[in-house]
PDB file of N, CA and C in Angstrom:
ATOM      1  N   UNK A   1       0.841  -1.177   0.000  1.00  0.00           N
ATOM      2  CA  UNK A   1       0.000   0.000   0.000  1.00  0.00           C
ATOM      3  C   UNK A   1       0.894   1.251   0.000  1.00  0.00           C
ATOM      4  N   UNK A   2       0.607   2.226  -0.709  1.00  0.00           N
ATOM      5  CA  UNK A   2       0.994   3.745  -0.874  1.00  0.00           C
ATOM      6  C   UNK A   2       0.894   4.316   0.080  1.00  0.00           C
ATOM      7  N   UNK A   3       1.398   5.022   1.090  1.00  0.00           N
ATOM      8  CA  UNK A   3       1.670   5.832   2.124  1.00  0.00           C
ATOM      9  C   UNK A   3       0.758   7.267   1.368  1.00  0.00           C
ATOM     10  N   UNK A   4       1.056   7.809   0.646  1.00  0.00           N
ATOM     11  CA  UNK A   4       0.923   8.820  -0.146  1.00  0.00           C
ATOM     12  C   UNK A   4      -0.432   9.177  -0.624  1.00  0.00           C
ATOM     13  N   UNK A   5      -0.393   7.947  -1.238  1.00  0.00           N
ATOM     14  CA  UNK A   5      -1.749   7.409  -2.237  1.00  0.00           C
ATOM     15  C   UNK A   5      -3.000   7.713  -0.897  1.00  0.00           C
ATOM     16  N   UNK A   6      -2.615   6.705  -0.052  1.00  0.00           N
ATOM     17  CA  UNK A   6      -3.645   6.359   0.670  1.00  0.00           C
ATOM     18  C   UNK A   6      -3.990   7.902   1.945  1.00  0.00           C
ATOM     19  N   UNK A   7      -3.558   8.545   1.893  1.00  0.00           N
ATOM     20  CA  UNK A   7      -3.537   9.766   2.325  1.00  0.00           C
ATOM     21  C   UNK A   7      -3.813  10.832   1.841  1.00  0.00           C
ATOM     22  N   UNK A   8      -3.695  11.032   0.721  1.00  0.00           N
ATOM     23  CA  UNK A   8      -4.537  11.605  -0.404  1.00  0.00           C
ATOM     24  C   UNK A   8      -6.154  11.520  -0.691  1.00  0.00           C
ATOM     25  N   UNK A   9      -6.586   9.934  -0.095  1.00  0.00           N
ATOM     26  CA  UNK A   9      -7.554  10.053  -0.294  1.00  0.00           C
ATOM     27  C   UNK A   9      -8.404   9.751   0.824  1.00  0.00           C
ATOM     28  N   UNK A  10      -7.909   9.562   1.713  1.00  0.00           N
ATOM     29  CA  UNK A  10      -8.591  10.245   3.079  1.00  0.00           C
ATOM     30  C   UNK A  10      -8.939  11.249   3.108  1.00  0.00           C
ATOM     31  N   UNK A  11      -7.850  12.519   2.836  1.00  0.00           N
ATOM     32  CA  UNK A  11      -8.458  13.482   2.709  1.00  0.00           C
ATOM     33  C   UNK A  11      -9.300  14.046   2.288  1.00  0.00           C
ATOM     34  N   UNK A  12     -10.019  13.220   0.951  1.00  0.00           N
ATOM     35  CA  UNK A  12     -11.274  13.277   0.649  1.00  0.00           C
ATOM     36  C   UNK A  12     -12.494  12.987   0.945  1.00  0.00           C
ATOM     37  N   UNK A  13     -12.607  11.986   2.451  1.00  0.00           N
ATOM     38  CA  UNK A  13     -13.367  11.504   2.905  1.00  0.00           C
ATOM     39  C   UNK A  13     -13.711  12.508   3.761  1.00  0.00           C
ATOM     40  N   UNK A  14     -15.512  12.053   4.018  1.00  0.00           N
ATOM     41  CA  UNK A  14     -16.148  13.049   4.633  1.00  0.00           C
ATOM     42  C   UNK A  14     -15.478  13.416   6.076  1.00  0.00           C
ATOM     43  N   UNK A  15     -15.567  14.406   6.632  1.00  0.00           N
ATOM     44  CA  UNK A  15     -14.836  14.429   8.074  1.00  0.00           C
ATOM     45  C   UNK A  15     -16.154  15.666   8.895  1.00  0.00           C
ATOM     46  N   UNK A  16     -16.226  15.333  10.190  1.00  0.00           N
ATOM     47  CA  UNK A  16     -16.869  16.320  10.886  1.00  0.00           C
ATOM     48  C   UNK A  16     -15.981  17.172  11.012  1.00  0.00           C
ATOM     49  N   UNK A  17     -15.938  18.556  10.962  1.00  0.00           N
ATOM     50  CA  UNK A  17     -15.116  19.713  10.972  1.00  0.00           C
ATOM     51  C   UNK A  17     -15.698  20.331  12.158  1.00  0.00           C
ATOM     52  N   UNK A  18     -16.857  20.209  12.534  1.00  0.00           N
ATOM     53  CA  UNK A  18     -17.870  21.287  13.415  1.00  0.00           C
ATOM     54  C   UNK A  18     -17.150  21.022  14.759  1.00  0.00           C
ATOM     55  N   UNK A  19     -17.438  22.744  15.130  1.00  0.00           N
ATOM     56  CA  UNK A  19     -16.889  23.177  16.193  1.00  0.00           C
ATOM     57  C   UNK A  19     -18.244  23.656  17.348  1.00  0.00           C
ATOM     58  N   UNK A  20     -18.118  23.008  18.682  1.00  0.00           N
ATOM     59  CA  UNK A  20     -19.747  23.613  19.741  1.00  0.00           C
ATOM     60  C   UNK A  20     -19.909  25.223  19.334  1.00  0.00           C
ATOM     61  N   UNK A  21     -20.818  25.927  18.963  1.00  0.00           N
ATOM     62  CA  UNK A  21     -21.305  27.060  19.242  1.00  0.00           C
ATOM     63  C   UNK A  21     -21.382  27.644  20.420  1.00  0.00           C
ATOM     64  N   UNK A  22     -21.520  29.187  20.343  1.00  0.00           N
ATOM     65  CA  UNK A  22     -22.047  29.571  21.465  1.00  0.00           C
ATOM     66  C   UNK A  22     -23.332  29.216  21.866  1.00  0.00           C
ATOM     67  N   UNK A  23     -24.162  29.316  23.402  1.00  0.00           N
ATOM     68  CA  UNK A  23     -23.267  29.700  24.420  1.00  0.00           C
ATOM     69  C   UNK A  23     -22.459  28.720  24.472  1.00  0.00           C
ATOM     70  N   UNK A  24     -21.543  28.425  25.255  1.00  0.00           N
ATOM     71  CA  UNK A  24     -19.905  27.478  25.600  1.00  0.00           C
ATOM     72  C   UNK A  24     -20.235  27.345  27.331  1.00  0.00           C
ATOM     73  N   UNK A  25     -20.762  25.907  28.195  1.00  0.00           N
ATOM     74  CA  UNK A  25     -21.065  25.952  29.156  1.00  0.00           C
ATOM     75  C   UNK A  25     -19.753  25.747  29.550  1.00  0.00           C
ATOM     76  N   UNK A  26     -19.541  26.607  30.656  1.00  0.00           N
ATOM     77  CA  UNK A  26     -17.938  26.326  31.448  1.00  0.00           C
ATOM     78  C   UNK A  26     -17.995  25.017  31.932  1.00  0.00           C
ATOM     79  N   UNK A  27     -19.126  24.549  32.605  1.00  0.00           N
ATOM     80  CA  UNK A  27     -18.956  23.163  33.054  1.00  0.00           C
ATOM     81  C   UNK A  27     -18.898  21.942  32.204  1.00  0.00           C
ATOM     82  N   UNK A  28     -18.848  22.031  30.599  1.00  0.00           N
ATOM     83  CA  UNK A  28     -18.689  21.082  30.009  1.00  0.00           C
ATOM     84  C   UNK A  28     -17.471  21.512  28.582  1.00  0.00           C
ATOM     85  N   UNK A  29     -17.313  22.944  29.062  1.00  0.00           N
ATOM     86  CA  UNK A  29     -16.467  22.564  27.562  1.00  0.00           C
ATOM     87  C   UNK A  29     -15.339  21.833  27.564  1.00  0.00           C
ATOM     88  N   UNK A  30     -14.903  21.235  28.755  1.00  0.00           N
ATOM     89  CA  UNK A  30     -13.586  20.592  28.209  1.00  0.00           C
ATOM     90  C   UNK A  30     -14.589  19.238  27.309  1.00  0.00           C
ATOM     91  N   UNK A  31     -15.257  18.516  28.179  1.00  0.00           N
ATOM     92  CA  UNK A  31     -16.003  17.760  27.206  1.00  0.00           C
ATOM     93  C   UNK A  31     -16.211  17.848  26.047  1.00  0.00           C
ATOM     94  N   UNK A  32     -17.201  19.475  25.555  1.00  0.00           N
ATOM     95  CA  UNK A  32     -16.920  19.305  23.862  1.00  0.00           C
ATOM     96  C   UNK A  32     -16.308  19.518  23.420  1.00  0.00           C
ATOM     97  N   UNK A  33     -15.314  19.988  23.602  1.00  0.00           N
ATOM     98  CA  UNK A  33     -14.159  20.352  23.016  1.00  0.00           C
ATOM     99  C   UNK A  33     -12.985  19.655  22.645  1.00  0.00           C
ATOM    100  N   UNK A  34     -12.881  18.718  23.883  1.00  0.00           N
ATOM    101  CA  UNK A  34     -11.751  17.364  23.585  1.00  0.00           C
ATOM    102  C   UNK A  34     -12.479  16.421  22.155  1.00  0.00           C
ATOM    103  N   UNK A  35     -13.832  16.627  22.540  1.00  0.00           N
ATOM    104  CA  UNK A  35     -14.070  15.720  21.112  1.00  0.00           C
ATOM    105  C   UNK A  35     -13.463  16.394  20.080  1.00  0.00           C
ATOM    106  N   UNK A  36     -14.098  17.718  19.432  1.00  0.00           N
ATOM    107  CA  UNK A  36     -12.870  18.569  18.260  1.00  0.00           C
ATOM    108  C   UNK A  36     -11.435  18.570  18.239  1.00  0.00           C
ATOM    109  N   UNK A  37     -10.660  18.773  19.237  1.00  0.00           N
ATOM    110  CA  UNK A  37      -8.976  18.174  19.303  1.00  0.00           C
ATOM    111  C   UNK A  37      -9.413  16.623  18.633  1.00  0.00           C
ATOM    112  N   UNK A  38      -9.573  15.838  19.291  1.00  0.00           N
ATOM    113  CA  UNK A  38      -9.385  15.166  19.383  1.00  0.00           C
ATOM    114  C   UNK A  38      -9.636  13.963  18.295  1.00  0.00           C
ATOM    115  N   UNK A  39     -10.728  14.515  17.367  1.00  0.00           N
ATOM    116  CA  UNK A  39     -11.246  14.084  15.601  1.00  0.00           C
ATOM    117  C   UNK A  39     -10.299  15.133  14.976  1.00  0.00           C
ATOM    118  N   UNK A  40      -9.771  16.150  15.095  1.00  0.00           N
ATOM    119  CA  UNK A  40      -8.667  16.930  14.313  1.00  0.00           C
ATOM    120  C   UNK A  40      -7.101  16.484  14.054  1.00  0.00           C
ATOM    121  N   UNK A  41      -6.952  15.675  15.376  1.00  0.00           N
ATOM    122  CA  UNK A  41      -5.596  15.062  16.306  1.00  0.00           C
ATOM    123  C   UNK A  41      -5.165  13.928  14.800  1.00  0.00           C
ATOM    124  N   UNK A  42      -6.166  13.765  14.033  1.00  0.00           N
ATOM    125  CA  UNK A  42      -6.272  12.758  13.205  1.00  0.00           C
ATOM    126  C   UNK A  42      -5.256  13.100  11.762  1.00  0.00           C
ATOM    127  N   UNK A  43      -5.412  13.994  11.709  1.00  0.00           N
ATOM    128  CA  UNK A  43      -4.717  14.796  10.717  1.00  0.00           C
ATOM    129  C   UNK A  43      -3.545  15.551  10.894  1.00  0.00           C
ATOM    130  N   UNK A  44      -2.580  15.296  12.178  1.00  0.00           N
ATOM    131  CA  UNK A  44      -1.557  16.052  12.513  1.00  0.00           C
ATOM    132  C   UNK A  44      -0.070  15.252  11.948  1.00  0.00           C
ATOM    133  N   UNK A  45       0.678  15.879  11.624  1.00  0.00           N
ATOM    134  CA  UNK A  45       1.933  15.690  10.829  1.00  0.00           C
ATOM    135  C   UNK A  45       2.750  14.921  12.193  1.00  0.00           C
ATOM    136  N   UNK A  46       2.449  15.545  13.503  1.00  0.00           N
ATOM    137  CA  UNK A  46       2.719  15.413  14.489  1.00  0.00           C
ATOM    138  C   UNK A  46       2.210  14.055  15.267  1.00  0.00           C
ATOM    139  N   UNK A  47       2.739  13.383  15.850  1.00  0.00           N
ATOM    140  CA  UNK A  47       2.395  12.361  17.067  1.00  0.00           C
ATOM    141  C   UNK A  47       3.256  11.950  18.041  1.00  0.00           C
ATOM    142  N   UNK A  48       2.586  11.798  19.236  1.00  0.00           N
ATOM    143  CA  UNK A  48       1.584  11.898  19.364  1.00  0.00           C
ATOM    144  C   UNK A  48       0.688  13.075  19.769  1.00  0.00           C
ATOM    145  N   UNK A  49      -0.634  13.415  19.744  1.00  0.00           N
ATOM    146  CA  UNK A  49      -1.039  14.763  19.809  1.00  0.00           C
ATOM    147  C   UNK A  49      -1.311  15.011  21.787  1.00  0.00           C
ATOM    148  N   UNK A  50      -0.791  15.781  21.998  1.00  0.00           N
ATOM    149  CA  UNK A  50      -0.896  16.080  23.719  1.00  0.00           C
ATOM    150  C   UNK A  50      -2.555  15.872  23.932  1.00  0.00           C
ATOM    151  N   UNK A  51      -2.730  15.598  25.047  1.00  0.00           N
ATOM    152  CA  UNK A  51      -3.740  15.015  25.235  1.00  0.00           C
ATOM    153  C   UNK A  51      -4.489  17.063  25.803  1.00  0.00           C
ATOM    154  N   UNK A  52      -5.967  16.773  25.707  1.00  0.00           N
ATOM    155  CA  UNK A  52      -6.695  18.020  25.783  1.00  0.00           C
ATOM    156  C   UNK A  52      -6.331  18.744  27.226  1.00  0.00           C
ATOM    157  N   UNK A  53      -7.348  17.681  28.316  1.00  0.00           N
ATOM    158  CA  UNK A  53      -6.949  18.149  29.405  1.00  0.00           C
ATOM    159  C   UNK A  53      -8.318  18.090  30.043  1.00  0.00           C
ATOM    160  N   UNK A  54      -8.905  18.706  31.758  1.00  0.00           N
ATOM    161  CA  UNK A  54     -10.093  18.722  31.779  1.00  0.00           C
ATOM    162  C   UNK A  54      -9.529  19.979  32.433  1.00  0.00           C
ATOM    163  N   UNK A  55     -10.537  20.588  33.805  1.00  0.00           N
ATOM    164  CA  UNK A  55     -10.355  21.383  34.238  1.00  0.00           C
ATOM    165  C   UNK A  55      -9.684  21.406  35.807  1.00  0.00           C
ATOM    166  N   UNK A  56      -8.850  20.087  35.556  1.00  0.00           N
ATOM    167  CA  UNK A  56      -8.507  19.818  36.439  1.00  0.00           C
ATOM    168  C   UNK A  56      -6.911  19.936  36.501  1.00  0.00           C
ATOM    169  N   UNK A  57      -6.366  20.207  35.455  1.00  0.00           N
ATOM    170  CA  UNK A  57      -5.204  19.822  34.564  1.00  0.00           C
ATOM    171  C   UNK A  57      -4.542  20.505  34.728  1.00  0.00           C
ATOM    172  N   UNK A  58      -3.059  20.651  34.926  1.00  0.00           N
ATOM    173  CA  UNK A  58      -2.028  21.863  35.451  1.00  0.00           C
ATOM    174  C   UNK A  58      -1.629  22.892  34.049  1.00  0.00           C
ATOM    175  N   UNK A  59      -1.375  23.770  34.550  1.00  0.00           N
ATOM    176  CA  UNK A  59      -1.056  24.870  33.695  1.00  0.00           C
ATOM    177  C   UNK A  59      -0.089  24.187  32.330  1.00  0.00           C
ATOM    178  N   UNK A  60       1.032  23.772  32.980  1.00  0.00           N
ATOM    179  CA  UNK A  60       1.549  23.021  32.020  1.00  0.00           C
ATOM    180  C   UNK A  60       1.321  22.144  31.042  1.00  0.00           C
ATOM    181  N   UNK A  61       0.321  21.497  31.552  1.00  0.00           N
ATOM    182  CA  UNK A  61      -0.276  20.547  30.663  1.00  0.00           C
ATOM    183  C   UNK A  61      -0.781  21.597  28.987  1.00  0.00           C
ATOM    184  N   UNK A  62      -1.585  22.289  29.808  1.00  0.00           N
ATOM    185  CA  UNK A  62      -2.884  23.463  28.986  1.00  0.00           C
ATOM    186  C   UNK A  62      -1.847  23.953  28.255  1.00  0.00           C
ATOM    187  N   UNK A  63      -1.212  24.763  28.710  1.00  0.00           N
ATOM    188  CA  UNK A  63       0.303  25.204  27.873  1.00  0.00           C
ATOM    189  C   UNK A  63       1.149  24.138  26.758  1.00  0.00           C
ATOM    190  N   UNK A  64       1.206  23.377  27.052  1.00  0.00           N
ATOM    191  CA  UNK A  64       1.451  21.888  26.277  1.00  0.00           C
ATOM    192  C   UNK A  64       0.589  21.796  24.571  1.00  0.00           C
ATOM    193  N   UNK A  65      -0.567  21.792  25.099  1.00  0.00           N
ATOM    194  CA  UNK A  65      -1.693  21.242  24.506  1.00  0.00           C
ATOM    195  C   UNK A  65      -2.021  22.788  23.206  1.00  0.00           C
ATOM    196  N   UNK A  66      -1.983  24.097  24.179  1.00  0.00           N
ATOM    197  CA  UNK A  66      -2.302  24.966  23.637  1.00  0.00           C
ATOM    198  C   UNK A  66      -1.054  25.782  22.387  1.00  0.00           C
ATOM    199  N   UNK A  67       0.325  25.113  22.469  1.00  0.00           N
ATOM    200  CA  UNK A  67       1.388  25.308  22.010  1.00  0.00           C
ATOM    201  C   UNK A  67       1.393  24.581  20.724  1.00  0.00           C
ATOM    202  N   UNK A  68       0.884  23.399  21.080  1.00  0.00           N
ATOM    203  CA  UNK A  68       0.868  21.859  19.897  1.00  0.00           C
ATOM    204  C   UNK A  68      -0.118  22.405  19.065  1.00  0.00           C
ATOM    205  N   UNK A  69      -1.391  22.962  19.478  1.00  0.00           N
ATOM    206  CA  UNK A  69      -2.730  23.677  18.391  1.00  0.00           C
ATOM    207  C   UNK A  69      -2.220  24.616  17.728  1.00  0.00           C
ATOM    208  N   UNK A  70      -1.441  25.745  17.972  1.00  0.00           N
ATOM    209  CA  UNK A  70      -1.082  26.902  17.782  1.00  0.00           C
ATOM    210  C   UNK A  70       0.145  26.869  16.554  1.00  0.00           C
ATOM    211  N   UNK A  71       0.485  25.847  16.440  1.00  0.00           N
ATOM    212  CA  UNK A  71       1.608  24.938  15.461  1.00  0.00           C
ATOM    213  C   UNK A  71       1.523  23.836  14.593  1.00  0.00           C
ATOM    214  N   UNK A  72      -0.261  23.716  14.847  1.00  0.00           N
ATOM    215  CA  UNK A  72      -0.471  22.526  13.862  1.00  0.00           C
ATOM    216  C   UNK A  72       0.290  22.621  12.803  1.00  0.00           C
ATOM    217  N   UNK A  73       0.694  21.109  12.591  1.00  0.00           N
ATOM    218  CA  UNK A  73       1.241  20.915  10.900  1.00  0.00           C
ATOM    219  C   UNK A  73       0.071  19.854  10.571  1.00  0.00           C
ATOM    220  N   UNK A  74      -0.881  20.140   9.366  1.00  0.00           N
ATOM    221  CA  UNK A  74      -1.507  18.743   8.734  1.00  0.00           C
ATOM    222  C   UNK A  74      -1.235  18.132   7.654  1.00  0.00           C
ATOM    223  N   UNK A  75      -1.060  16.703   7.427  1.00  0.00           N
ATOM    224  CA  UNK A  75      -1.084  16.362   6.574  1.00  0.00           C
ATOM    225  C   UNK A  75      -2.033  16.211   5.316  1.00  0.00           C
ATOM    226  N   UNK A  76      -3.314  16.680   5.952  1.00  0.00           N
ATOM    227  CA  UNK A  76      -4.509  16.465   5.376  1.00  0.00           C
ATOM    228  C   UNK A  76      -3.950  17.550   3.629  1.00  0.00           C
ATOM    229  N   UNK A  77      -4.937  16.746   2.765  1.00  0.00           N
ATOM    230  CA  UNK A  77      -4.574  17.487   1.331  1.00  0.00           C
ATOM    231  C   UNK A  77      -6.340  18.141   1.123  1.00  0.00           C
ATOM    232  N   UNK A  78      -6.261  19.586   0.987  1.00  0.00           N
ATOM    233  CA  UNK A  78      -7.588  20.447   1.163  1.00  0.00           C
ATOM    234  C   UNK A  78      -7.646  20.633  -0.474  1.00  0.00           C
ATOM    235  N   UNK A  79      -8.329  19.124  -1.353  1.00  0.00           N
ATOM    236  CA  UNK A  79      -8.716  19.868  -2.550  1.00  0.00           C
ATOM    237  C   UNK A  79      -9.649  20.201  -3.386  1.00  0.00           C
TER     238      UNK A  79
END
């Protein structure tokens, strides 16, 4: 199998892109939100992808996580 090939055409496959709307409940967005990292995490040039976090999670972690988003590389092909 093609490394290449077969990545190419993933990228053509349907993907949920959607992001929660407002309002954004403080008590659950780490919940919806790790789901979006975390179906995106799929497409990173990068691995493994830092894990989200809840609200329980040390600064460092969040800093971690929020550094790795801020730098995405994807492999995904947008055509």
């Amino acid at each position: 199998m093609d490394d290449k090939k077969k990545k190419k055409y993933d990228s053509t496959l349907d993907f949920n892109d959607e992001i929660p709307t407002e309002p954004i409940n403080k008590d659950t967005f780490f919940e919806e939100f790790s789901e979006v990292f975390f179906r995106n995490s799929l497409w990173s040039t990068k691995q493994p992808v830092p894990v989200f976090g809840d609200k329980n999670s040390s600064y460092a972690l969040a800093e971690k996580c929020y550094n790795f988003w801020r730098r995405f590389d994807s492999w995904r092909d947008f055509p």
